[in-house]
C-alpha atoms as a PDB file:
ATOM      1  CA  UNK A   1      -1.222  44.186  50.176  1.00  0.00           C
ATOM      2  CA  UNK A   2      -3.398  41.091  50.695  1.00  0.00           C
ATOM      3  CA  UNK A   3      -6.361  40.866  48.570  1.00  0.00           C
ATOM      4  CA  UNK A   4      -9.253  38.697  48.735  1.00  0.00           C
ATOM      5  CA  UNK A   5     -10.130  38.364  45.071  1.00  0.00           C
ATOM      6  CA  UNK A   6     -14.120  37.133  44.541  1.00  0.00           C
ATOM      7  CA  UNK A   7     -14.117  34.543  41.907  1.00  0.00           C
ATOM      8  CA  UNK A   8     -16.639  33.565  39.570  1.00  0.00           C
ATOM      9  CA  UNK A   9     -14.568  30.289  37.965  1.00  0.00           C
ATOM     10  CA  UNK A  10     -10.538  29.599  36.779  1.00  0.00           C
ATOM     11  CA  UNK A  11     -10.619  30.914  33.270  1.00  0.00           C
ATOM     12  CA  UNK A  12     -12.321  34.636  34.551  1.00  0.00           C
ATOM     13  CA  UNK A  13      -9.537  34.104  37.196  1.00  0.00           C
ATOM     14  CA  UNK A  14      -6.553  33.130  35.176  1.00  0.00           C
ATOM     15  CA  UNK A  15      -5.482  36.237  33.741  1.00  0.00           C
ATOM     16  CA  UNK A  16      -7.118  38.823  36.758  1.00  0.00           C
ATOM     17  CA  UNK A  17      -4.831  36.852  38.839  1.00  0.00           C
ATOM     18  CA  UNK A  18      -1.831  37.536  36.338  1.00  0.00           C
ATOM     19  CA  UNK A  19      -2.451  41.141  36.387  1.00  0.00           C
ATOM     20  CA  UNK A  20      -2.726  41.589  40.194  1.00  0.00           C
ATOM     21  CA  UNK A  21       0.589  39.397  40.784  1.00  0.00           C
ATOM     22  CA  UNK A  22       2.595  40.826  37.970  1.00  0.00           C
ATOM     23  CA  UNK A  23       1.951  44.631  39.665  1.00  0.00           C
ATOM     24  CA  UNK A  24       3.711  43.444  42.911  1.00  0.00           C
ATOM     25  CA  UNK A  25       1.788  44.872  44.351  1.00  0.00           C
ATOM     26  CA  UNK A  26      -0.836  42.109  46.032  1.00  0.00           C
ATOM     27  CA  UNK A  27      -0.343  39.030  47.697  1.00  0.00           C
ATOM     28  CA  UNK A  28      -3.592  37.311  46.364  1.00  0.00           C
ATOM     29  CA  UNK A  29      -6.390  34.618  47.821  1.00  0.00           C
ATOM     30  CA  UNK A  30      -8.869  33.793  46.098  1.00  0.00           C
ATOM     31  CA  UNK A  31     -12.498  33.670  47.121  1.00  0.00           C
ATOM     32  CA  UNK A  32     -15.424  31.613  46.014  1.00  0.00           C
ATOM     33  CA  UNK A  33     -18.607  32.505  47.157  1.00  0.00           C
ATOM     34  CA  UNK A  34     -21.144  31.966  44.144  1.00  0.00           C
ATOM     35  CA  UNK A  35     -25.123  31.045  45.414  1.00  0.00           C
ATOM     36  CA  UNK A  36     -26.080  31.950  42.166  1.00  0.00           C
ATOM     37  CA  UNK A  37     -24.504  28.933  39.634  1.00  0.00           C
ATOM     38  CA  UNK A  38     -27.050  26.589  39.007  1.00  0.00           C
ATOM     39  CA  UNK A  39     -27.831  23.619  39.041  1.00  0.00           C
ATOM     40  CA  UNK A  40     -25.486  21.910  41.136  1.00  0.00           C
ATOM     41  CA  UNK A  41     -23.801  19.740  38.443  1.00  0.00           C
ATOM     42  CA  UNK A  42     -22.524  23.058  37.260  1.00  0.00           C
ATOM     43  CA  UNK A  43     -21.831  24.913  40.726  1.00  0.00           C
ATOM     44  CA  UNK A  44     -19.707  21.409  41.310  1.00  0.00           C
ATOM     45  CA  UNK A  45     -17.914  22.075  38.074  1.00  0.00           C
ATOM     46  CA  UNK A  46     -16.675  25.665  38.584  1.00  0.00           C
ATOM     47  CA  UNK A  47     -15.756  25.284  42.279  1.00  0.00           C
ATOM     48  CA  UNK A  48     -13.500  22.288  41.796  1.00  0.00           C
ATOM     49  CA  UNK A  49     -11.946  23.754  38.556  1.00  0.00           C
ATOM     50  CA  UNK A  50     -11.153  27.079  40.485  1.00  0.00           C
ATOM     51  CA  UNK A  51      -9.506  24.843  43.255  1.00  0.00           C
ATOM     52  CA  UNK A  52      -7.753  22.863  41.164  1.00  0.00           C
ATOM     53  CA  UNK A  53      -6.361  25.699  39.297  1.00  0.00           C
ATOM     54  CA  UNK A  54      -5.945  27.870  42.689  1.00  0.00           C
ATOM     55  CA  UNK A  55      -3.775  24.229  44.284  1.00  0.00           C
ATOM     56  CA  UNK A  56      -1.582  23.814  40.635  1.00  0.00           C
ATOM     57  CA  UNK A  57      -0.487  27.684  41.039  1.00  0.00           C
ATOM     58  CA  UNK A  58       0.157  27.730  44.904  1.00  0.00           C
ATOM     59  CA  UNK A  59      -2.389  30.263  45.074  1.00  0.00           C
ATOM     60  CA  UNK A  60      -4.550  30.444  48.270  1.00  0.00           C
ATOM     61  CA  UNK A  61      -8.347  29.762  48.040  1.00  0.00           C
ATOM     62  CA  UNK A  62     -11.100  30.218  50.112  1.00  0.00           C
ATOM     63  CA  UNK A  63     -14.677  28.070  49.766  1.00  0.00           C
ATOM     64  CA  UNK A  64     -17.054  29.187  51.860  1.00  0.00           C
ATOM     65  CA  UNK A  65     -19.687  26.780  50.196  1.00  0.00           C
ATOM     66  CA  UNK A  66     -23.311  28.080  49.638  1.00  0.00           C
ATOM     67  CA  UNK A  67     -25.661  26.280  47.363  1.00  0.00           C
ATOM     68  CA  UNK A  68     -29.320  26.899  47.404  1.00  0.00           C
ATOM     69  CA  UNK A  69     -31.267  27.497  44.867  1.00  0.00           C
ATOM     70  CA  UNK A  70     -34.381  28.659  46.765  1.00  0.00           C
ATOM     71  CA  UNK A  71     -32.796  31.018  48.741  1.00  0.00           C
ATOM     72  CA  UNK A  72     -31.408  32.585  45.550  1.00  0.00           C
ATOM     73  CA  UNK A  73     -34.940  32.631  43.815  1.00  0.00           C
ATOM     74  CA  UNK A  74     -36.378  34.290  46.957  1.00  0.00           C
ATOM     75  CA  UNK A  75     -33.343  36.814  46.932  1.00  0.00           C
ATOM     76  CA  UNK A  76     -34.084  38.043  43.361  1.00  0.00           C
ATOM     77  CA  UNK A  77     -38.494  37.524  43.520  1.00  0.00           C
ATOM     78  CA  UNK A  78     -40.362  38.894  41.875  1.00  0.00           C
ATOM     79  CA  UNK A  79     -37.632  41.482  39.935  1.00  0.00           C
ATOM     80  CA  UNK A  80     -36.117  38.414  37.678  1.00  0.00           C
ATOM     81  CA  UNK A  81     -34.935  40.659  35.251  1.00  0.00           C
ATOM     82  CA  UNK A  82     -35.092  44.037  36.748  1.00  0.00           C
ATOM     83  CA  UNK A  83     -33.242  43.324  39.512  1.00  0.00           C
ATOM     84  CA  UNK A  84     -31.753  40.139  39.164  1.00  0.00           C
ATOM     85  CA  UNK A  85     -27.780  40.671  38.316  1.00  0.00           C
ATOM     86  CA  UNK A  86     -27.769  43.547  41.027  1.00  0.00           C
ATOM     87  CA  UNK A  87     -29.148  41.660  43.898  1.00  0.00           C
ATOM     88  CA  UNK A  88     -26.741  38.557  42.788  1.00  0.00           C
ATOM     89  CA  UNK A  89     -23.354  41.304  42.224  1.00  0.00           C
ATOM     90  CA  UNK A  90     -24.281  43.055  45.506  1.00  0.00           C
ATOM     91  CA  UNK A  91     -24.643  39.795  47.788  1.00  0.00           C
ATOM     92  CA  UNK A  92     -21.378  38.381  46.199  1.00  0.00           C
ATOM     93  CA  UNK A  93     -19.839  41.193  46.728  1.00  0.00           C
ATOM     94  CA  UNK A  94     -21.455  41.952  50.055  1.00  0.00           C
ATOM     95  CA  UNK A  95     -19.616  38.931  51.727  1.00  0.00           C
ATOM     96  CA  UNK A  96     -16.518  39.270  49.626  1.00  0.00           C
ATOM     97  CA  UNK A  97     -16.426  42.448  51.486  1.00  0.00           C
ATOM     98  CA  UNK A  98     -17.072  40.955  54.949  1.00  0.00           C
ATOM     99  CA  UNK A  99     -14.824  38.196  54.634  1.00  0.00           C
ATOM    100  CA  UNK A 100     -11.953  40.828  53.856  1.00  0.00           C
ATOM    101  CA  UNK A 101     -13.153  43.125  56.950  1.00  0.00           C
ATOM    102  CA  UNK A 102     -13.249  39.870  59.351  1.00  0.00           C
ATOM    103  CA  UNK A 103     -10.112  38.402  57.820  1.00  0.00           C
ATOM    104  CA  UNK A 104      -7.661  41.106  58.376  1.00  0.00           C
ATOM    105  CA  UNK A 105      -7.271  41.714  54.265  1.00  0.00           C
ATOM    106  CA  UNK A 106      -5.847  45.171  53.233  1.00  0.00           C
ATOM    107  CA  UNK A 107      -8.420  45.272  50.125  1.00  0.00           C
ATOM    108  CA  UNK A 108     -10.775  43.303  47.845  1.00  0.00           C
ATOM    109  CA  UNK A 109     -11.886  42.995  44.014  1.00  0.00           C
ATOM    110  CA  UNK A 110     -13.986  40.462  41.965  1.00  0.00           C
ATOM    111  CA  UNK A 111     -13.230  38.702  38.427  1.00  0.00           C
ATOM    112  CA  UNK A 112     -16.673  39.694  37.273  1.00  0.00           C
ATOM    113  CA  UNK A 113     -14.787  43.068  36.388  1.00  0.00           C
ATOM    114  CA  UNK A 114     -13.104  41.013  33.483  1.00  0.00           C
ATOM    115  CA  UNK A 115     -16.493  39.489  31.866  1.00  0.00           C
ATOM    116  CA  UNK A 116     -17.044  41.958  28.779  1.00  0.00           C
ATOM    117  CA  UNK A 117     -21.065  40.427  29.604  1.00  0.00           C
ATOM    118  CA  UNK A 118     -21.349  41.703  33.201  1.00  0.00           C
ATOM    119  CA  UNK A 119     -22.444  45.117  34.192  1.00  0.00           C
ATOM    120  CA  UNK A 120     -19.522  46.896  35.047  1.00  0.00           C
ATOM    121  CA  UNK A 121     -20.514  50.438  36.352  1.00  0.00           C
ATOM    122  CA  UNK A 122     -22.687  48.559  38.891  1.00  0.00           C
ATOM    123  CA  UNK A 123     -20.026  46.270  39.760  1.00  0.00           C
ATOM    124  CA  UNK A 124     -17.819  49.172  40.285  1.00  0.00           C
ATOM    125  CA  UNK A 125     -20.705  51.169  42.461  1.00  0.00           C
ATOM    126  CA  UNK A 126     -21.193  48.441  44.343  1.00  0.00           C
ATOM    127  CA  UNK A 127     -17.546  47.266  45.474  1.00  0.00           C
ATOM    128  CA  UNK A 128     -17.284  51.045  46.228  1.00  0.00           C
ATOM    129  CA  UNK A 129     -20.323  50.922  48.842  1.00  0.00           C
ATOM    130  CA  UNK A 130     -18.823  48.184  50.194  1.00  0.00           C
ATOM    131  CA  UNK A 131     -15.255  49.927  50.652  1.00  0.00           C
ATOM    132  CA  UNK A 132     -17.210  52.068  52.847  1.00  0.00           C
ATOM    133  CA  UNK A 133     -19.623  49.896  54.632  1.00  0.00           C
ATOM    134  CA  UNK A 134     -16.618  47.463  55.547  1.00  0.00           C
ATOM    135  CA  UNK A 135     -13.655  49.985  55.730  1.00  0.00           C
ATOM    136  CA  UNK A 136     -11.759  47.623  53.458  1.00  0.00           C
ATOM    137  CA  UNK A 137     -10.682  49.140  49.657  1.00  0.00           C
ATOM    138  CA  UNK A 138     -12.094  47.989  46.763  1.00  0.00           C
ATOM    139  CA  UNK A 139      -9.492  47.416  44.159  1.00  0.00           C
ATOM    140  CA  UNK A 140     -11.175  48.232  40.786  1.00  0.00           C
ATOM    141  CA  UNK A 141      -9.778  47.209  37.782  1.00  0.00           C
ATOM    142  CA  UNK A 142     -10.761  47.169  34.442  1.00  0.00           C
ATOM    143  CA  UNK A 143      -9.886  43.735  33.488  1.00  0.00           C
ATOM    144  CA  UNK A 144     -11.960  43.342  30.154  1.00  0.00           C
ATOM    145  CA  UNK A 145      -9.043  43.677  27.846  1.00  0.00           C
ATOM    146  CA  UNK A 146      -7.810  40.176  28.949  1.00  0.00           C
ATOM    147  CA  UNK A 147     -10.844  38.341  28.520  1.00  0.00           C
ATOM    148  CA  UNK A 148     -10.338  36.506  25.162  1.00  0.00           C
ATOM    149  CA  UNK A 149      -6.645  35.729  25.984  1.00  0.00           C
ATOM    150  CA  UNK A 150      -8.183  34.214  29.299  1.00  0.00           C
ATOM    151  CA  UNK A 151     -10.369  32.019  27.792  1.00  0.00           C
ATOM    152  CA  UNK A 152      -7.452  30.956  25.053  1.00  0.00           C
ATOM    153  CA  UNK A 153      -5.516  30.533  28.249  1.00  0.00           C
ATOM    154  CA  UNK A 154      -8.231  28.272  30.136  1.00  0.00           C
ATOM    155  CA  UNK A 155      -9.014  26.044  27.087  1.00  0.00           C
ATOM    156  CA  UNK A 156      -5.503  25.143  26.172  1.00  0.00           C
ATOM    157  CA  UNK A 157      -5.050  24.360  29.587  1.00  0.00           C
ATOM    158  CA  UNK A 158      -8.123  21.821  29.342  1.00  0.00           C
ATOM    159  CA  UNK A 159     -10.357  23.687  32.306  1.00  0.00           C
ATOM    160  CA  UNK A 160     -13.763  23.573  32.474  1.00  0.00           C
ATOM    161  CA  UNK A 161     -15.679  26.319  30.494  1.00  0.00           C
ATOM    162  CA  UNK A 162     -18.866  27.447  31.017  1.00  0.00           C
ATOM    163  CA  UNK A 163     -21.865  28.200  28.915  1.00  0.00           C
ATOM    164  CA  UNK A 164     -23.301  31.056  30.561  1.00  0.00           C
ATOM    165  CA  UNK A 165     -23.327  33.750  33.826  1.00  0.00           C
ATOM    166  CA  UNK A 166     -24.148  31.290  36.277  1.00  0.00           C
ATOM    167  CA  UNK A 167     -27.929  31.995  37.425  1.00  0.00           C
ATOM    168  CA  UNK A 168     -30.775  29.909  36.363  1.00  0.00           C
ATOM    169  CA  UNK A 169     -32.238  32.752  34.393  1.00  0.00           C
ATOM    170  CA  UNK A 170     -28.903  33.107  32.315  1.00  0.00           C
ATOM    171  CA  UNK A 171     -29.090  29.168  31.170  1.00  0.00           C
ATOM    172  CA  UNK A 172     -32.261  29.793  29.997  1.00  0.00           C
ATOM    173  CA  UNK A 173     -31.513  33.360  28.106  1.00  0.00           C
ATOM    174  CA  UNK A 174     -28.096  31.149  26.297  1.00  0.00           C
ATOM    175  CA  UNK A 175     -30.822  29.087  24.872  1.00  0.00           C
ATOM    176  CA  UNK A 176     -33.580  31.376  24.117  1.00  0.00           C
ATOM    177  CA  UNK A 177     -31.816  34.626  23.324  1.00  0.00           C
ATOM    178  CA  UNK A 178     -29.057  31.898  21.028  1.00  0.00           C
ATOM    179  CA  UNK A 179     -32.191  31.110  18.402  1.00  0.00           C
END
């Protein structure tokens, strides 16, 4: 089946990838579509590790490049922290979705669903609204087992790791929330 795997950066990628191409049973491109990484010195990072990754595995990729941070702020007002990872999970996975539907893909899934730091029922809820708004399945996996051995994976290979989720908000909760 083709899948059109959402992905956050390489080393949430590394060992979702290795799980979906080890079944057999998915023929994989990934996707990045991530309006939410800020500021740009760190959307620049993550995209062009994930590519770089994506090109030195001959794995497919997809950019569909989106970087504003005002749109995002506006997206999210005034529920920062009520609202804020739902309205950024639900328009990730809202195009994810699309794409798939427009692109002729058999199904679709996300890397967020390895991060033992995201919220994973609504990440699951949501994909599954999606299945049925864009009559494309949602693959859900539980991929949180593998985090750790991802990261070990991503560091020995040198990629670039990040310090937190992505959004403005989360930079600023690694610092405060870190005291």
């Amino acid at each position: 089946m083709k899948i059109l795997l959402h992905t956050c950066c390489a080393p949430c990628s590394i060992k979702c990838m290795d799980d979906l191409m080890e079944s057999g049973d998915f023929e994989i491109t990934a996707f990045w579509y991530n309006p939410n990484i800020h500021p740009w010195t760190e959307y620049k990072a993550r995209k062009n590790t994930l590519i770089e990754y994506c090109n030195s595995n001959n794995i497919d990729v997809l950019v569909q490049d989106e970087y504003r941070l005002r749109r995002f702020i506006c997206d999210i007002y005034p529920d920062f922290d009520l609202k804020r990872c739902e309205t950024c999970y639900r328009k990730r996975i809202k195009r994810t979705a699309e794409c798939a539907s427009e692109g002729g893909y058999d199904c679709f899934s996300t890397t967020l669903l390895i991060s033992p730091y995201q919220k994973h029922n609504m990440l699951r809820q949501i994909g599954l609204e999606m299945e049925e708004e864009y009559a494309v399945k949602f693959i859900y996996r539980d991929f949180r087992p593998y985090f750790r051995e991802g990261q070990r994976i991503a560091r020995s290979m040198g990629l670039y790791m990040q310090k937190y989720c992505g959004c403005i908000f989360s930079e600023e909760e690694r610092y405060t929330f870190s005291k």
